[in-house]
N, C-alpha and C. Protein backbone atom coordinates (compact mmCIF):
# COMPACT_ATOMS: atom_id res chain seq x y z
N UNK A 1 9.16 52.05 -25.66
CA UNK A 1 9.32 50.61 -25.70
C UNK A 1 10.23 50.16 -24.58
N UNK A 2 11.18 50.65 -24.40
CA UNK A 2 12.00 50.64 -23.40
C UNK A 2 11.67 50.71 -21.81
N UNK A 3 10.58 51.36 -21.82
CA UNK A 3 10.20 52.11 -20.69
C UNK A 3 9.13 50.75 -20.18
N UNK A 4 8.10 50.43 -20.97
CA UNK A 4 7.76 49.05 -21.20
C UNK A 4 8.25 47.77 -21.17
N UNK A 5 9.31 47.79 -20.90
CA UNK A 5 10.44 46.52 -20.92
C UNK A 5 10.77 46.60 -19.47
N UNK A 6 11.39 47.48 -18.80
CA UNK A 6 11.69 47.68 -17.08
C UNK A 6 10.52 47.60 -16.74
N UNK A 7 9.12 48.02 -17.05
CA UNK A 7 7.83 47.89 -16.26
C UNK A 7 7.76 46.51 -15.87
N UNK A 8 7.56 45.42 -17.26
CA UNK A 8 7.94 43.84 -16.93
C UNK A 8 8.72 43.61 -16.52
N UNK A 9 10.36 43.98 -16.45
CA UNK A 9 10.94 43.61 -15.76
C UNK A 9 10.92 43.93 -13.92
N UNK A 10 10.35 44.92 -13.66
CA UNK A 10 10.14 45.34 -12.16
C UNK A 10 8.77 44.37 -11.89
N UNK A 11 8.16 44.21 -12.81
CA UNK A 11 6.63 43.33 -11.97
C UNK A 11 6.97 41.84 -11.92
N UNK A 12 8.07 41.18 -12.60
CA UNK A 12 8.59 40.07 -12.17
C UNK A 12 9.75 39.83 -11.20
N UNK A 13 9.01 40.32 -9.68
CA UNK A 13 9.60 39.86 -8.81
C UNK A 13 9.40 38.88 -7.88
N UNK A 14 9.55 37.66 -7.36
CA UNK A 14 9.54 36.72 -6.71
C UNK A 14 9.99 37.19 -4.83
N UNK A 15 9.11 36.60 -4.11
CA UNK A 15 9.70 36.56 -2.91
C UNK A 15 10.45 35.79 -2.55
N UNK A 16 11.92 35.92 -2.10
CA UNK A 16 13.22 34.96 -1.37
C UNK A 16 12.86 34.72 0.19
N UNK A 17 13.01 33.42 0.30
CA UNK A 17 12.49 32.82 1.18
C UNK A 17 13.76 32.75 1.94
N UNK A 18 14.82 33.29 2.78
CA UNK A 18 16.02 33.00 3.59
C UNK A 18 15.92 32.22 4.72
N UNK A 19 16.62 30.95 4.53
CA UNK A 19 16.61 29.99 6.05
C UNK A 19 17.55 30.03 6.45
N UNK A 20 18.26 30.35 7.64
CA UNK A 20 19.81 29.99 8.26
C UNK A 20 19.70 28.51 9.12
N UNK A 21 20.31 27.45 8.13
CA UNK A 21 20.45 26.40 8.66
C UNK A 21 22.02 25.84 8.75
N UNK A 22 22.32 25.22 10.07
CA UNK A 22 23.76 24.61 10.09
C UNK A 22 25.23 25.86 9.94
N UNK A 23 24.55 27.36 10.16
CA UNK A 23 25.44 28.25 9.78
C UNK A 23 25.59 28.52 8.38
N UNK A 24 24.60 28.03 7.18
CA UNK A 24 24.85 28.52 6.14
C UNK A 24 23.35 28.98 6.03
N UNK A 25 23.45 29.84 4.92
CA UNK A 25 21.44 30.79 4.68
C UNK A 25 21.26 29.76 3.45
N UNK A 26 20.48 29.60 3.36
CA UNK A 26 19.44 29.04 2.13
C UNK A 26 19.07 30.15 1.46
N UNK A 27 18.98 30.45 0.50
CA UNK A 27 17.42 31.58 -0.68
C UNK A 27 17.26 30.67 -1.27
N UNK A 28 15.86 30.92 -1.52
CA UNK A 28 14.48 29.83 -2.25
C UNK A 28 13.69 30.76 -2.83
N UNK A 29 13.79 30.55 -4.11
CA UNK A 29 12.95 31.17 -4.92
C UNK A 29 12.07 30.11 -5.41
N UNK A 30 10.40 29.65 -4.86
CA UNK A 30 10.09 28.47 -4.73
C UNK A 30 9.56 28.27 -6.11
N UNK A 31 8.81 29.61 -6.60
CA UNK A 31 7.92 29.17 -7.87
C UNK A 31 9.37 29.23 -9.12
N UNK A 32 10.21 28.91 -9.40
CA UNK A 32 11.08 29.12 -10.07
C UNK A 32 12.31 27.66 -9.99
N UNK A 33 12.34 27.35 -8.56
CA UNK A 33 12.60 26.04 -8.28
C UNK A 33 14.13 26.38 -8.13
N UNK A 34 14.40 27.79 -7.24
CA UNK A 34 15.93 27.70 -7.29
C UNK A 34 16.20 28.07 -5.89
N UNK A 35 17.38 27.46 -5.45
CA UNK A 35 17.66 27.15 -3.95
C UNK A 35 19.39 27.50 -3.85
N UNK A 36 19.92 28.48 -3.71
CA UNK A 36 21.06 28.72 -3.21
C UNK A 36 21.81 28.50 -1.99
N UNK A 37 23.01 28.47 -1.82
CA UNK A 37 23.49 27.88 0.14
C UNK A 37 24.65 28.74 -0.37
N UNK A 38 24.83 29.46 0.80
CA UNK A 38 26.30 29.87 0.83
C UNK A 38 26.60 30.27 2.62
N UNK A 39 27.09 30.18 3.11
CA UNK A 39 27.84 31.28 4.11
C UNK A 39 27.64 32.38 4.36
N UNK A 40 27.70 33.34 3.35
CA UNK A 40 27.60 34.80 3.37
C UNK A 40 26.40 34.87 2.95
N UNK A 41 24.90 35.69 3.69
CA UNK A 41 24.03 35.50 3.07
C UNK A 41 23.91 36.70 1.78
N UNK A 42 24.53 37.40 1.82
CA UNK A 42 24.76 38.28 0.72
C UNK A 42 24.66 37.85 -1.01
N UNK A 43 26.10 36.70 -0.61
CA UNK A 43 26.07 36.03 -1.70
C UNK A 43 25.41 34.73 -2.30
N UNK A 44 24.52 34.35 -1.02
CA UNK A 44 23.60 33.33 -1.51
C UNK A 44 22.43 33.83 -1.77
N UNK A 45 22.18 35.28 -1.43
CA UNK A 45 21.28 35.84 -2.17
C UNK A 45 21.36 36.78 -3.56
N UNK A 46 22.80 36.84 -4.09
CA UNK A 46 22.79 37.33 -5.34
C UNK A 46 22.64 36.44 -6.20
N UNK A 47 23.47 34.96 -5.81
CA UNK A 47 23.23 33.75 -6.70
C UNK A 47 22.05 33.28 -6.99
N UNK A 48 21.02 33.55 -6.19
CA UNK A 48 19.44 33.28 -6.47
C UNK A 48 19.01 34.26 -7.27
N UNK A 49 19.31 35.49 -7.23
CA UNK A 49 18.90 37.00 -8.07
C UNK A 49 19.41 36.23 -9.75
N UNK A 50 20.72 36.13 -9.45
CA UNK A 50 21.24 36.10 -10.86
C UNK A 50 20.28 34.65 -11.64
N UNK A 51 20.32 33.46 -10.93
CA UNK A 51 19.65 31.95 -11.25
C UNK A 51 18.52 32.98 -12.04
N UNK A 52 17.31 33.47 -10.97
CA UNK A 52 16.40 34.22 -11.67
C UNK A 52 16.09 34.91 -12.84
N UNK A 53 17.19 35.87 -12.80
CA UNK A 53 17.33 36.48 -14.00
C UNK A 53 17.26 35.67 -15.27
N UNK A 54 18.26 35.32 -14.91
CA UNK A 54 18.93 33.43 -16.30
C UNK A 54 17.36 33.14 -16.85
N UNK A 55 16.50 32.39 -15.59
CA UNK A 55 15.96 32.09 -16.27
C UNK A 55 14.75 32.43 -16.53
N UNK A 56 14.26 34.03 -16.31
CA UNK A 56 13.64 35.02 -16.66
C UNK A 56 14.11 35.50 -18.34
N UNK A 57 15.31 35.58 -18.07
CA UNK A 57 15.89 35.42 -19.67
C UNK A 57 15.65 34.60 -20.95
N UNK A 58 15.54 33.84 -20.34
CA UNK A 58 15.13 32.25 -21.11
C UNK A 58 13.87 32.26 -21.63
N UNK A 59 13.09 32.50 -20.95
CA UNK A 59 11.94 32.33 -21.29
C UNK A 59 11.40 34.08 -22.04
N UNK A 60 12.08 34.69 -21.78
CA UNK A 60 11.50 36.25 -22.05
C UNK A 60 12.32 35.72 -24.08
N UNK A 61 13.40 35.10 -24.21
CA UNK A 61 13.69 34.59 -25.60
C UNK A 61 12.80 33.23 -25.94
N UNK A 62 12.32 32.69 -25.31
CA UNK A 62 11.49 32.32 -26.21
C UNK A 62 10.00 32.64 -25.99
N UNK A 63 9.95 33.83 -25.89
CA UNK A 63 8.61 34.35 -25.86
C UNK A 63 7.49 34.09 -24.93
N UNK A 64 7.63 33.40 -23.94
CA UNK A 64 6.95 32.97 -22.92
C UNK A 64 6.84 33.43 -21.91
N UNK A 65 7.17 34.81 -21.87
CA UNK A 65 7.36 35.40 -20.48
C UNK A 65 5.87 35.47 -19.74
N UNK A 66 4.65 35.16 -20.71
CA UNK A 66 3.50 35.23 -19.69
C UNK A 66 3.30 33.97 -18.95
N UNK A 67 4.55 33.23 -19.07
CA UNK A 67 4.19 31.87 -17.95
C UNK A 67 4.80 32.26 -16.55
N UNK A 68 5.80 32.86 -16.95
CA UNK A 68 6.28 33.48 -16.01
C UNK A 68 5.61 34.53 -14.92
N UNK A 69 5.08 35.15 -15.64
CA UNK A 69 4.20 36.36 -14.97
C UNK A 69 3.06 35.17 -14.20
N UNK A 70 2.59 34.24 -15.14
CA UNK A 70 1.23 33.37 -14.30
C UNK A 70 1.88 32.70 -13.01
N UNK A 71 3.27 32.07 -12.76
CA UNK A 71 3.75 31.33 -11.51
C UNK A 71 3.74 32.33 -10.81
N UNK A 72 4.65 33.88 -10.91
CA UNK A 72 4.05 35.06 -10.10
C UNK A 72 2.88 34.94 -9.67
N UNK A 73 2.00 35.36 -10.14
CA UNK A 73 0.14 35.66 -9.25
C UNK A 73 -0.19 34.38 -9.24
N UNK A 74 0.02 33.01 -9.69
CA UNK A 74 0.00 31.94 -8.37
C UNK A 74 0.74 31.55 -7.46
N UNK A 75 1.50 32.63 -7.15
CA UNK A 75 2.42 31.92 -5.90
C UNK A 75 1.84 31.89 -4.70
N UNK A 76 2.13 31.28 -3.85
CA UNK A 76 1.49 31.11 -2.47
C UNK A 76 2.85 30.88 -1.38
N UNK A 77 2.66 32.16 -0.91
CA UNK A 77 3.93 32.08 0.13
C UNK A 77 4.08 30.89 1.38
N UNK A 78 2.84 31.16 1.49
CA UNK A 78 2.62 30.42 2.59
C UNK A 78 3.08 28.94 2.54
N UNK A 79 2.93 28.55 1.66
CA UNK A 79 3.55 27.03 1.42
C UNK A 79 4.88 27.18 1.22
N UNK A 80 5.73 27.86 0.53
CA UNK A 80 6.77 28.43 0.44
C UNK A 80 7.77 28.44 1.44
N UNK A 81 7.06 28.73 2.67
CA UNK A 81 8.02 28.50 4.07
C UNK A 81 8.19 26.89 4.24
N UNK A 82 9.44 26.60 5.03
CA UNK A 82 9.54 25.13 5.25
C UNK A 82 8.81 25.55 6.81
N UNK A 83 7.92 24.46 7.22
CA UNK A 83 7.98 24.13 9.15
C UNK A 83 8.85 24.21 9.75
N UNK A 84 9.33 25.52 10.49
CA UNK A 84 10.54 24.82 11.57
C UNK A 84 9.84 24.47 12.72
N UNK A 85 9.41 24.07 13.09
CA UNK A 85 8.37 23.10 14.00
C UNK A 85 8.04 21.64 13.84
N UNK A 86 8.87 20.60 14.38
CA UNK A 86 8.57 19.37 14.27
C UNK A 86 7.18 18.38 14.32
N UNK A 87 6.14 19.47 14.42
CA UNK A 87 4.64 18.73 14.08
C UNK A 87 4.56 18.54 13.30
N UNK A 88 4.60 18.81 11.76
CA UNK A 88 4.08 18.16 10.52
C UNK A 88 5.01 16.40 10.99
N UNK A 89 6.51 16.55 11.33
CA UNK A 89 7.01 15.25 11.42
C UNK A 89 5.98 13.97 12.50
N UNK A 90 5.71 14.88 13.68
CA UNK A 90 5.37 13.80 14.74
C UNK A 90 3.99 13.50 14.24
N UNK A 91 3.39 14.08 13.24
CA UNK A 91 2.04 14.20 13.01
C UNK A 91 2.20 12.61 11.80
N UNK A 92 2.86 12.79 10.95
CA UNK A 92 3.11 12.23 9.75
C UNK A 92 3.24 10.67 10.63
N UNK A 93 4.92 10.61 11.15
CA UNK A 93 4.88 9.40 11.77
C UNK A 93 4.16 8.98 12.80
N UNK A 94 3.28 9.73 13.76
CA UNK A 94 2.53 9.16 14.87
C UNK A 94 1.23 8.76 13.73
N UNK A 95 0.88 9.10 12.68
CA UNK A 95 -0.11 8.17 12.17
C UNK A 95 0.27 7.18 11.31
N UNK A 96 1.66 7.18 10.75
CA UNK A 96 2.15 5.92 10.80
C UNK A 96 2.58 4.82 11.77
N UNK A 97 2.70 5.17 12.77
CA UNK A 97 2.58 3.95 13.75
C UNK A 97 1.53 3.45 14.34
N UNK A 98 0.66 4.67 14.31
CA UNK A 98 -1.15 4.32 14.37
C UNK A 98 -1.68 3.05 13.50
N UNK A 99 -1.46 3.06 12.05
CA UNK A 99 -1.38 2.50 11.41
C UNK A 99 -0.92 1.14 11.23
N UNK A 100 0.66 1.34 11.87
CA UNK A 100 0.95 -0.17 12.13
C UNK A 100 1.08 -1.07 12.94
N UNK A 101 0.50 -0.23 13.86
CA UNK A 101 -0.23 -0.94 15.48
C UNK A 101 -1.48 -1.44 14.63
N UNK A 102 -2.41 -0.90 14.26
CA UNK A 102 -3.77 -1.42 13.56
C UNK A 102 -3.04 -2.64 12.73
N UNK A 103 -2.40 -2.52 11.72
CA UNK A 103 -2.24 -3.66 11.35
C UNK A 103 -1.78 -4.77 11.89
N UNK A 104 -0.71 -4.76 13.02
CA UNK A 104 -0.54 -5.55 13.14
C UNK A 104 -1.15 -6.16 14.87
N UNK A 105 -2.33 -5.55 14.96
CA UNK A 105 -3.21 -5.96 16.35
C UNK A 105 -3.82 -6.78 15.04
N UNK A 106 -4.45 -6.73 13.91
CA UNK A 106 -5.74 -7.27 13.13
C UNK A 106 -4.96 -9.22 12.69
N UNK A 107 -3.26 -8.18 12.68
CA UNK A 107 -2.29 -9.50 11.90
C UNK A 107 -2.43 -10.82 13.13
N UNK A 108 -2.52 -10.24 14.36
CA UNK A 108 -2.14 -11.16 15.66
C UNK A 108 -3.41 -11.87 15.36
N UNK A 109 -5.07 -11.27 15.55
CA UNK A 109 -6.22 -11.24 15.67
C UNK A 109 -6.08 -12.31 14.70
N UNK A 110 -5.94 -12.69 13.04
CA UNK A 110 -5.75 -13.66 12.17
C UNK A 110 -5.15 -14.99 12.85
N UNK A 111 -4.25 -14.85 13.15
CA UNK A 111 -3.54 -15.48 13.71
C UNK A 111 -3.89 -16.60 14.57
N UNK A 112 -4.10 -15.74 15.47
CA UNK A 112 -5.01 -16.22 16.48
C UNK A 112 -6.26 -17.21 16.70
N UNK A 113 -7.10 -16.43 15.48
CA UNK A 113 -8.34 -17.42 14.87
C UNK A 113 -8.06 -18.38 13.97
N UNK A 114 -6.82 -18.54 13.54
CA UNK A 114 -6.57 -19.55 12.73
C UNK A 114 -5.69 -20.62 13.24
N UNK A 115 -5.00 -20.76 14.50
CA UNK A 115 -4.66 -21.56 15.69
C UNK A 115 -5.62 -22.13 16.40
N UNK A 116 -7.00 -21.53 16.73
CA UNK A 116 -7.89 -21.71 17.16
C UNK A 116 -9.19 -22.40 16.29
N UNK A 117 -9.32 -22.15 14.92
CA UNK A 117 -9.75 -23.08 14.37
C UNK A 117 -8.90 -24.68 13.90
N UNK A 118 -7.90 -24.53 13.84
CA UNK A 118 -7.09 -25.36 13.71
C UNK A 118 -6.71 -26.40 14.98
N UNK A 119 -7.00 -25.94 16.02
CA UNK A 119 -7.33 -26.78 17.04
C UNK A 119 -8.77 -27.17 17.05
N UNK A 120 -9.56 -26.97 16.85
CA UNK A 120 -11.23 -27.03 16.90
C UNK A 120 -10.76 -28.37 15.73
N UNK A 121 -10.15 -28.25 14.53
CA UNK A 121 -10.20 -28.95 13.60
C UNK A 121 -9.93 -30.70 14.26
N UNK A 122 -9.06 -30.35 14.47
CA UNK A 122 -7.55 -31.62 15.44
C UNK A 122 -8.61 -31.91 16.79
N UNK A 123 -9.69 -31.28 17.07
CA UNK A 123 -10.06 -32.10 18.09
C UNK A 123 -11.35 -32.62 17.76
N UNK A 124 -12.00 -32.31 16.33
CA UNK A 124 -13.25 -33.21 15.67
C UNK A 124 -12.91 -34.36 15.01
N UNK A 125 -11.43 -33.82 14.51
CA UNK A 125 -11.21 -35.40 14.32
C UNK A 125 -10.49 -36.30 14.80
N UNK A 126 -9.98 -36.10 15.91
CA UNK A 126 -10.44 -36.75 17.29
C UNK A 126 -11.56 -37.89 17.28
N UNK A 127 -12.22 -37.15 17.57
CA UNK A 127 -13.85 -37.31 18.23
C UNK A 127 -14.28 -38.38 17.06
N UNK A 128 -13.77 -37.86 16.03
CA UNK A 128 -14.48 -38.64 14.65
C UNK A 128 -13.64 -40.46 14.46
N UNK A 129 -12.39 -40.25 14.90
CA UNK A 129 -11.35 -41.40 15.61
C UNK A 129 -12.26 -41.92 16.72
N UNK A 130 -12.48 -41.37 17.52
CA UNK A 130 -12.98 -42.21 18.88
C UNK A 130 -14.20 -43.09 18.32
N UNK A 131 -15.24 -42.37 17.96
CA UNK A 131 -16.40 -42.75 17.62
C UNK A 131 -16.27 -43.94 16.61
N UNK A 132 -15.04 -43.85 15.79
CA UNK A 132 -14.66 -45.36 14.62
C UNK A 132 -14.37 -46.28 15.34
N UNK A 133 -13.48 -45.91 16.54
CA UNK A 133 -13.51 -47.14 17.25
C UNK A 133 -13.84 -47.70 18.21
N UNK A 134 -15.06 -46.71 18.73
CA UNK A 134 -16.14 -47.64 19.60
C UNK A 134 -17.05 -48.40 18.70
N UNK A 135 -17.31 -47.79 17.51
CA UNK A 135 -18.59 -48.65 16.57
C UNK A 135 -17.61 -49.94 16.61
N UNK A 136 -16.33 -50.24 16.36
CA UNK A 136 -15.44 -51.15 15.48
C UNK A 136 -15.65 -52.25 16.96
N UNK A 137 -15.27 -51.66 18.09
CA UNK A 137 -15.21 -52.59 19.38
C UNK A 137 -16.41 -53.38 19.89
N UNK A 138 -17.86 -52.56 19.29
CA UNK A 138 -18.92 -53.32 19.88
C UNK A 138 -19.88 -54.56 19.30
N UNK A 139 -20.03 -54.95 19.42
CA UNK A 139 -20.64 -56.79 19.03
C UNK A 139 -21.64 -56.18 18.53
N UNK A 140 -22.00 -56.36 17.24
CA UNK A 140 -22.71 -56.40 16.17
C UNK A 140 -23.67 -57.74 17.15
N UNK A 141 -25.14 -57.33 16.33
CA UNK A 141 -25.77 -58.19 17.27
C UNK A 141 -26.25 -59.05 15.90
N UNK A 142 -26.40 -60.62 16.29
CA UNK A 142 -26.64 -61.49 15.51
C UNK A 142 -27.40 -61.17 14.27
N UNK A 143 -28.81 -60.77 14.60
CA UNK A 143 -29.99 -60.72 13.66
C UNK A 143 -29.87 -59.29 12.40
N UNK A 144 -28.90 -58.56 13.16
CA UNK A 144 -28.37 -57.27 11.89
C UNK A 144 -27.48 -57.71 11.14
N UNK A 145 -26.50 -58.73 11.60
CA UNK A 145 -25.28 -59.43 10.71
C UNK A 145 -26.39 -60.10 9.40
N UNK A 146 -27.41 -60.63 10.16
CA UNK A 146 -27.92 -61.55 8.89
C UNK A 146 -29.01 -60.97 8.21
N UNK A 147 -29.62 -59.81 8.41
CA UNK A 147 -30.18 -58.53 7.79
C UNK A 147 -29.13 -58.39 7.08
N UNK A 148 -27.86 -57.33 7.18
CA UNK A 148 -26.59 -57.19 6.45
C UNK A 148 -26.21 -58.26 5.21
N UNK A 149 -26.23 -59.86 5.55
CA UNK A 149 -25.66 -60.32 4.79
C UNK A 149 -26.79 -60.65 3.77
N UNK A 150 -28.29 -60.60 4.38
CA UNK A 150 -29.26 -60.94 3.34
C UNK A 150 -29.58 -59.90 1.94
N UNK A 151 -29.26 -58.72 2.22
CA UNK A 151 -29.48 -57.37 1.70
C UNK A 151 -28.23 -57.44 0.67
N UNK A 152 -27.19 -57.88 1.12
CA UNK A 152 -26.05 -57.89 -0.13
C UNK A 152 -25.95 -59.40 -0.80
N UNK A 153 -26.93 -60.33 -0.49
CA UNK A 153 -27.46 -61.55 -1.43
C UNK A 153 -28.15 -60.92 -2.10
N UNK A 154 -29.79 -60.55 -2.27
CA UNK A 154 -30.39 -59.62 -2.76
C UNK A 154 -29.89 -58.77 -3.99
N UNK A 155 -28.75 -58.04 -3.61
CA UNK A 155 -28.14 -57.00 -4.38
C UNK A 155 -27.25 -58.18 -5.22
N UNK A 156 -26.40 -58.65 -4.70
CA UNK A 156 -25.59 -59.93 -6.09
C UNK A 156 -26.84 -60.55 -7.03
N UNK A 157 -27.72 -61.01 -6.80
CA UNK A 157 -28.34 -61.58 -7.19
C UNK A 157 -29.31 -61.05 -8.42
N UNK A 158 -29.32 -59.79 -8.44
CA UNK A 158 -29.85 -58.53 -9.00
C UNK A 158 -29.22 -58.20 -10.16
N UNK A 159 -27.40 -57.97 -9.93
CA UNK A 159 -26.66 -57.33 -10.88
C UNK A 159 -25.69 -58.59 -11.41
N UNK A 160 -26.19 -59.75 -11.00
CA UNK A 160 -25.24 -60.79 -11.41
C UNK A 160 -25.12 -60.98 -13.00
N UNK A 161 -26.48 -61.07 -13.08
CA UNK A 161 -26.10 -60.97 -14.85
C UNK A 161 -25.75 -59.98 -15.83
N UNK A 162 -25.59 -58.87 -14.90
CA UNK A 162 -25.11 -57.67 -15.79
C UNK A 162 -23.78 -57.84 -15.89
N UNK A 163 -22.85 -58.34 -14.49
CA UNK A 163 -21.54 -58.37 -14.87
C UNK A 163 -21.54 -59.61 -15.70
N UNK A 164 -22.18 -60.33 -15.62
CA UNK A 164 -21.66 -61.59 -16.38
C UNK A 164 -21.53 -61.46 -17.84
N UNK A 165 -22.56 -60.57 -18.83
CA UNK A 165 -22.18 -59.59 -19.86
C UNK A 165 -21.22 -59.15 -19.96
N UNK A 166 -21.00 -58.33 -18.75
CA UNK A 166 -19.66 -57.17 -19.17
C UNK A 166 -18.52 -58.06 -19.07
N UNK A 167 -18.59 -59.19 -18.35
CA UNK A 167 -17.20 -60.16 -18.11
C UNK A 167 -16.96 -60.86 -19.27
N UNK A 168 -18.34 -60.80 -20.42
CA UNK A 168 -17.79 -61.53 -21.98
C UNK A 168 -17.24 -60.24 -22.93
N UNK A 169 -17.44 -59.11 -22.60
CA UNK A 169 -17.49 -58.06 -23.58
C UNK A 169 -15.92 -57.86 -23.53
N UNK A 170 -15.24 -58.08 -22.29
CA UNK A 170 -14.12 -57.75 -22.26
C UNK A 170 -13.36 -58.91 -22.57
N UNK A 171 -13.55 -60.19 -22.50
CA UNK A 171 -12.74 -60.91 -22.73
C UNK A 171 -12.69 -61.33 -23.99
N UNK A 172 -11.22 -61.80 -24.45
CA UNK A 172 -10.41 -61.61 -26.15
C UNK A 172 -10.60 -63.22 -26.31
């Protein structure tokens, strides 16, 4: 039984990921979610051993140690490393500024057409001004005035007795 107990315990091992940044090492034990810093990389790599253990412990008491074993055989190292290569960055923000060049060439483009209809607007009615007051300036010619005034005799003459009804209905 015993002998069976170190077997699991030797097949739950994790790869430590060591970064020396700023003069201190990092260990990253990624599927486990533990990240040590120290100076000495010695001891920022026992403090990740021990984190591990802890919480290899933890879970081996409450009986779950096959979740443990499953983040093992899905780990993926490869993601695991950080980029030390500033392309993922220039990549990320050069298509964010891609982005907000597009938007804001489309924002000008709005803009633009809406200054431009807005002048189109301001100069029909204009046009729609001018045209009121050339009709208003020119001499009506005799024989349409009295077409005009005969056509609204006609029409009084038509509805006269309807208002003359409605002018008793209302009055008290």
């Amino acid at each position: 039984m015993n002998q069976s107990k170190d077997k699991k315990e030797e097949e739950i091992e994790f790869p430590v990921v060591i970064i020396k940044k700023n003069g201190n090492f990092l260990c990253r034990i990624v599927e486990l979610g533990i990240i040590e810093k120290n100076v000495n990389l010695n001891t920022a790599y026992e403090k990740a051993i021990l984190k591990k253990d802890e919480i290899i412990e933890q879970f081996r008491e409450e009986d779950e140690l096959e979740s443990v074993l499953n983040l093992k055989n899905n780990s993926n190292l490869r993601t695991a490393v950080p980029n030390d290569n500033n392309t993922s960055f220039f990549v990320k923000y050069g298509v964010l500024a891609v982005f907000c060049f597009v938007i804001g060439a489309l924002g000008l483009n709005y803009i633009k057409n809406s200054l431009r209809n807005t002048l189109k607007n301001q100069k029909i009615g204009m046009k729609i001004e001018r045209t009121i007051e050339k009709v208003a300036q020119k001499n009506i010619a005799d024989e349409r005035i009295a077409k005009t005034q005969g056509n609204i005799k006609i029409i009084v003459k038509k509805y006269k007795p309807l208002v003359q009804e409605m002018r008793e209905l209302f009055r008290d």
